[in-house]
N, C-alpha and C. Protein backbone atom coordinates (compact mmCIF):
# COMPACT_ATOMS: atom_id res chain seq x y z
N UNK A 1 13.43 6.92 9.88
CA UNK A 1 13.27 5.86 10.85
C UNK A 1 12.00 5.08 10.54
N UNK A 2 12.13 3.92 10.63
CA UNK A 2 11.04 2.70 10.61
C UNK A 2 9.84 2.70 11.47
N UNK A 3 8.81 2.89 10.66
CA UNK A 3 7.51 2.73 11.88
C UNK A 3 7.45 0.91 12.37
N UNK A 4 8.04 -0.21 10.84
CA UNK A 4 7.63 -1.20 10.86
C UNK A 4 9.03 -1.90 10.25
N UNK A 5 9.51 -3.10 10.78
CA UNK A 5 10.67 -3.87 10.14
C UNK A 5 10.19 -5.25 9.49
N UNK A 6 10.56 -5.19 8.52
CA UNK A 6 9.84 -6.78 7.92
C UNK A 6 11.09 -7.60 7.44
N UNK A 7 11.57 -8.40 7.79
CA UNK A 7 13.03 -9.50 7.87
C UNK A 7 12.30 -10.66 7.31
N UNK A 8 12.39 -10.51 5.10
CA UNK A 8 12.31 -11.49 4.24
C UNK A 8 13.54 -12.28 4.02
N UNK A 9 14.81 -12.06 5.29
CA UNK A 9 15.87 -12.97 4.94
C UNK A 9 15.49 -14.06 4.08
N UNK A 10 16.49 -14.77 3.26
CA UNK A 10 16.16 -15.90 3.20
C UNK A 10 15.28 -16.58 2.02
N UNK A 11 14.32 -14.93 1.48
CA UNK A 11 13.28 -15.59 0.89
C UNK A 11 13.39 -14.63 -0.78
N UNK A 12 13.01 -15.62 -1.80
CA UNK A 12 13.26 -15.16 -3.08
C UNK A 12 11.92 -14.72 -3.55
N UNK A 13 11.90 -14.07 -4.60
CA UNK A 13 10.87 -13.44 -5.37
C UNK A 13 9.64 -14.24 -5.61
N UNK A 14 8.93 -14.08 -5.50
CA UNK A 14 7.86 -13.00 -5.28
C UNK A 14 7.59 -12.96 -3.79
N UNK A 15 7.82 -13.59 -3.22
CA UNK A 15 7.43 -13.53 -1.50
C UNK A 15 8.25 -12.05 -0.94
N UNK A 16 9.33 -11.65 -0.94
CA UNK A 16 9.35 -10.30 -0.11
C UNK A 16 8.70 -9.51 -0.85
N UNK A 17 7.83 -9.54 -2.01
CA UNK A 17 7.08 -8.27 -2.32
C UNK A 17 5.78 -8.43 -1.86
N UNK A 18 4.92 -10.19 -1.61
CA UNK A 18 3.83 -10.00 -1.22
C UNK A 18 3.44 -9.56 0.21
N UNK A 19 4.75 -10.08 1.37
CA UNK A 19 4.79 -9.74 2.47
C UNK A 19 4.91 -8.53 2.34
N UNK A 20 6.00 -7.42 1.92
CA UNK A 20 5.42 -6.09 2.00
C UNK A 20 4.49 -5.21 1.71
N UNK A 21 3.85 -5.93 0.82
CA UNK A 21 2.47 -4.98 0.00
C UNK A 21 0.96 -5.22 1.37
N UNK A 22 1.30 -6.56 2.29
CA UNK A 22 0.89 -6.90 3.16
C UNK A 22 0.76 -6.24 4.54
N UNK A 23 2.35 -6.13 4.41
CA UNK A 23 3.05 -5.23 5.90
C UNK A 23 2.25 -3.79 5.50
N UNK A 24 2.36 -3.63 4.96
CA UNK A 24 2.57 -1.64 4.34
C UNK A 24 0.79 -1.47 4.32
N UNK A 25 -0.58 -2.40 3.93
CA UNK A 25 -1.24 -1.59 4.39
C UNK A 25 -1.63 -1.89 5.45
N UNK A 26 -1.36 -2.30 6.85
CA UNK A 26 -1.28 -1.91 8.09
C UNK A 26 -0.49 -0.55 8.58
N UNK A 27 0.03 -0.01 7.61
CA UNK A 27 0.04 1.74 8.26
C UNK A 27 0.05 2.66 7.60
N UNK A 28 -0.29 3.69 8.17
CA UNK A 28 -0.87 4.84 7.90
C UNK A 28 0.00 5.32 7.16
N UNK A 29 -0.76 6.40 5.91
CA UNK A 29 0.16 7.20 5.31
C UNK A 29 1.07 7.74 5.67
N UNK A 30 2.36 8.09 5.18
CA UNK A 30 3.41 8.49 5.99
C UNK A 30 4.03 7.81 6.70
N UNK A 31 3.99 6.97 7.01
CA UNK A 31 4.99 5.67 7.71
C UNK A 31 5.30 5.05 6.88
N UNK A 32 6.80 4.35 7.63
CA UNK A 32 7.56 4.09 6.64
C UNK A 32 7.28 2.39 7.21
N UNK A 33 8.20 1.67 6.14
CA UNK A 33 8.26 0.23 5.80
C UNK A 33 9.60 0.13 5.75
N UNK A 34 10.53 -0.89 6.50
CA UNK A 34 11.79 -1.25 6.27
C UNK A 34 12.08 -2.50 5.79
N UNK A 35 12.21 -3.23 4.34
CA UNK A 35 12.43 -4.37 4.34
C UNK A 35 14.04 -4.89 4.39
N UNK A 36 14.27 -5.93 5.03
CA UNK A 36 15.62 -6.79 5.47
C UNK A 36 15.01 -7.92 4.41
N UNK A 37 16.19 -8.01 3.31
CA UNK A 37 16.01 -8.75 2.11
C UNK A 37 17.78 -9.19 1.46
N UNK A 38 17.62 -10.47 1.93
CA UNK A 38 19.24 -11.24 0.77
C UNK A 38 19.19 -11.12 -0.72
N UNK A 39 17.64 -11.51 -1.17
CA UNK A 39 17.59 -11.70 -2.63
C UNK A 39 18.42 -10.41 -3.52
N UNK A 40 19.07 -10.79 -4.13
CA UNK A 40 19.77 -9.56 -5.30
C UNK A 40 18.89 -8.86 -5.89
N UNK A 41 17.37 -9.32 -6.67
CA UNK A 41 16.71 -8.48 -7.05
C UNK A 41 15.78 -7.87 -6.57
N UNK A 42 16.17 -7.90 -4.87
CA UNK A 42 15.16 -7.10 -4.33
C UNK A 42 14.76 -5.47 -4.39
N UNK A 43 16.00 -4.99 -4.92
CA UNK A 43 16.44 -3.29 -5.07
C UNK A 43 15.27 -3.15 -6.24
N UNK A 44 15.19 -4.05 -7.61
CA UNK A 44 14.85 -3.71 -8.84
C UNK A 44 13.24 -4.32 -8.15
N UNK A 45 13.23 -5.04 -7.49
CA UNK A 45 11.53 -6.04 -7.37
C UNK A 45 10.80 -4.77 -6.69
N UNK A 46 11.25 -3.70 -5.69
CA UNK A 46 10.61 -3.10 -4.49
C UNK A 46 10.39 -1.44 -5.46
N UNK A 47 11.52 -1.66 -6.56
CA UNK A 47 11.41 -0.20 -7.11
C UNK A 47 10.23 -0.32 -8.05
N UNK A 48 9.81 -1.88 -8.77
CA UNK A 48 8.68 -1.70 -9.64
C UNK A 48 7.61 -1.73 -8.55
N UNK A 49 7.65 -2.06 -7.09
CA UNK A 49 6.50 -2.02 -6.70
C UNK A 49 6.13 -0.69 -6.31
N UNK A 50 6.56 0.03 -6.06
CA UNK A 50 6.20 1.47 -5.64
C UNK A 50 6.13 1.86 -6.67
N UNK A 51 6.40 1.66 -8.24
CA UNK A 51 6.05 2.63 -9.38
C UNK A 51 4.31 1.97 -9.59
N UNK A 52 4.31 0.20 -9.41
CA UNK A 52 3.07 0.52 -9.42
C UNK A 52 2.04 0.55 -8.43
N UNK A 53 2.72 0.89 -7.24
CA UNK A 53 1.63 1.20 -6.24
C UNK A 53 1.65 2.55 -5.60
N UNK A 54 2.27 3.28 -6.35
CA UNK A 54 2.28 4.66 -5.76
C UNK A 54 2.78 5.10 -4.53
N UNK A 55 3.56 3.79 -3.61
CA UNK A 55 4.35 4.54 -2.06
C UNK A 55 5.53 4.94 -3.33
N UNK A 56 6.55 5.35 -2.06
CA UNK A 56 7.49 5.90 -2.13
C UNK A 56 9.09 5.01 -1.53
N UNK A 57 9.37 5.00 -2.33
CA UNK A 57 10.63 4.33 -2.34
C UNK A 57 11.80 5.61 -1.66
N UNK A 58 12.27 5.18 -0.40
CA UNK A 58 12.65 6.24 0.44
C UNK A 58 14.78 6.23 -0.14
N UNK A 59 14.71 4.89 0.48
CA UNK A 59 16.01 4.66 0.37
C UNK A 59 16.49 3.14 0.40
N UNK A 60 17.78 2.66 -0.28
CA UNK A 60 17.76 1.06 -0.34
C UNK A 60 19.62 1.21 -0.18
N UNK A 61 20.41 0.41 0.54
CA UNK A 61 21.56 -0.28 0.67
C UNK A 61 21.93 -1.41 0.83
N UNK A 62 23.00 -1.70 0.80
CA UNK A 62 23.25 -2.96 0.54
C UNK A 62 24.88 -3.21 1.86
N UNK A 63 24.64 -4.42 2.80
CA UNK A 63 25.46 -4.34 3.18
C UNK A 63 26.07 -6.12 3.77
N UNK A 64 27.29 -6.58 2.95
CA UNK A 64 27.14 -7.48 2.93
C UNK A 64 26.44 -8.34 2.21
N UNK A 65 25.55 -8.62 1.44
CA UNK A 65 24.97 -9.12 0.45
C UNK A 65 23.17 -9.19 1.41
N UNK A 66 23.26 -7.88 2.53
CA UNK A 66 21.99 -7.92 3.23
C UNK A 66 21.32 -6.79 2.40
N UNK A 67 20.03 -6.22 2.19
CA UNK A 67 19.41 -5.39 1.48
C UNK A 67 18.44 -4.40 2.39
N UNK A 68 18.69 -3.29 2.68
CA UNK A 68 17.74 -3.07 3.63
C UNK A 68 17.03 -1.41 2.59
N UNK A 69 15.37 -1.96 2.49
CA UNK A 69 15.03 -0.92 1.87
C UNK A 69 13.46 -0.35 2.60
N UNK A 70 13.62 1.27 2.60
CA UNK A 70 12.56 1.73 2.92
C UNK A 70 11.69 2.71 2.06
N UNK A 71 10.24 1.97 2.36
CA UNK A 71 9.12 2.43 1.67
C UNK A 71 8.49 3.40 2.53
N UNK A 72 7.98 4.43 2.07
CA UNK A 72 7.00 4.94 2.64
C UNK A 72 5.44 4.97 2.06
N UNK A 73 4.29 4.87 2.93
CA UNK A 73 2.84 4.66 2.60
C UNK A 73 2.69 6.49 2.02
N UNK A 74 1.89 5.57 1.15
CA UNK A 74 1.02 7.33 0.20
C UNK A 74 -0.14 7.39 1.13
């Protein structure tokens, strides 16, 4: 479950990664991050960001061409 929902409908690369790197350090380790994302390469954009920022990439689906993926803070 989501400590925080961030709804980048709408918006293409690079913007849903700066808004989440944004969102995410407003909480505490262990809380999670949910991003709501259309862009197609949001699955591949959110997985390089947690390799290089060290959260944790929890879980990502796809429904409808909507993207909903959760990070968790290290």
């Amino acid at each position: 479950m989501a400590n925080t929902v961030l709804d980048t409908s709408g918006m293409t690369c690079p913007i849903p990664v700066l808004k989440a790197k944004k969102a995410i350090t407003g909480l505490k380790s262990g809380e999670v991050l949910e991003i709501i994302a259309t862009d197609p390469g949001s699955v591949l954009d959110f997985e390089v960001f947690c390799s290089v920022s060290g959260h944790t990439l929890l879980s990502h689906r796809e429904t409808a061409g909507v993207f909903r993926i959760e990070i968790q803070r290290t």
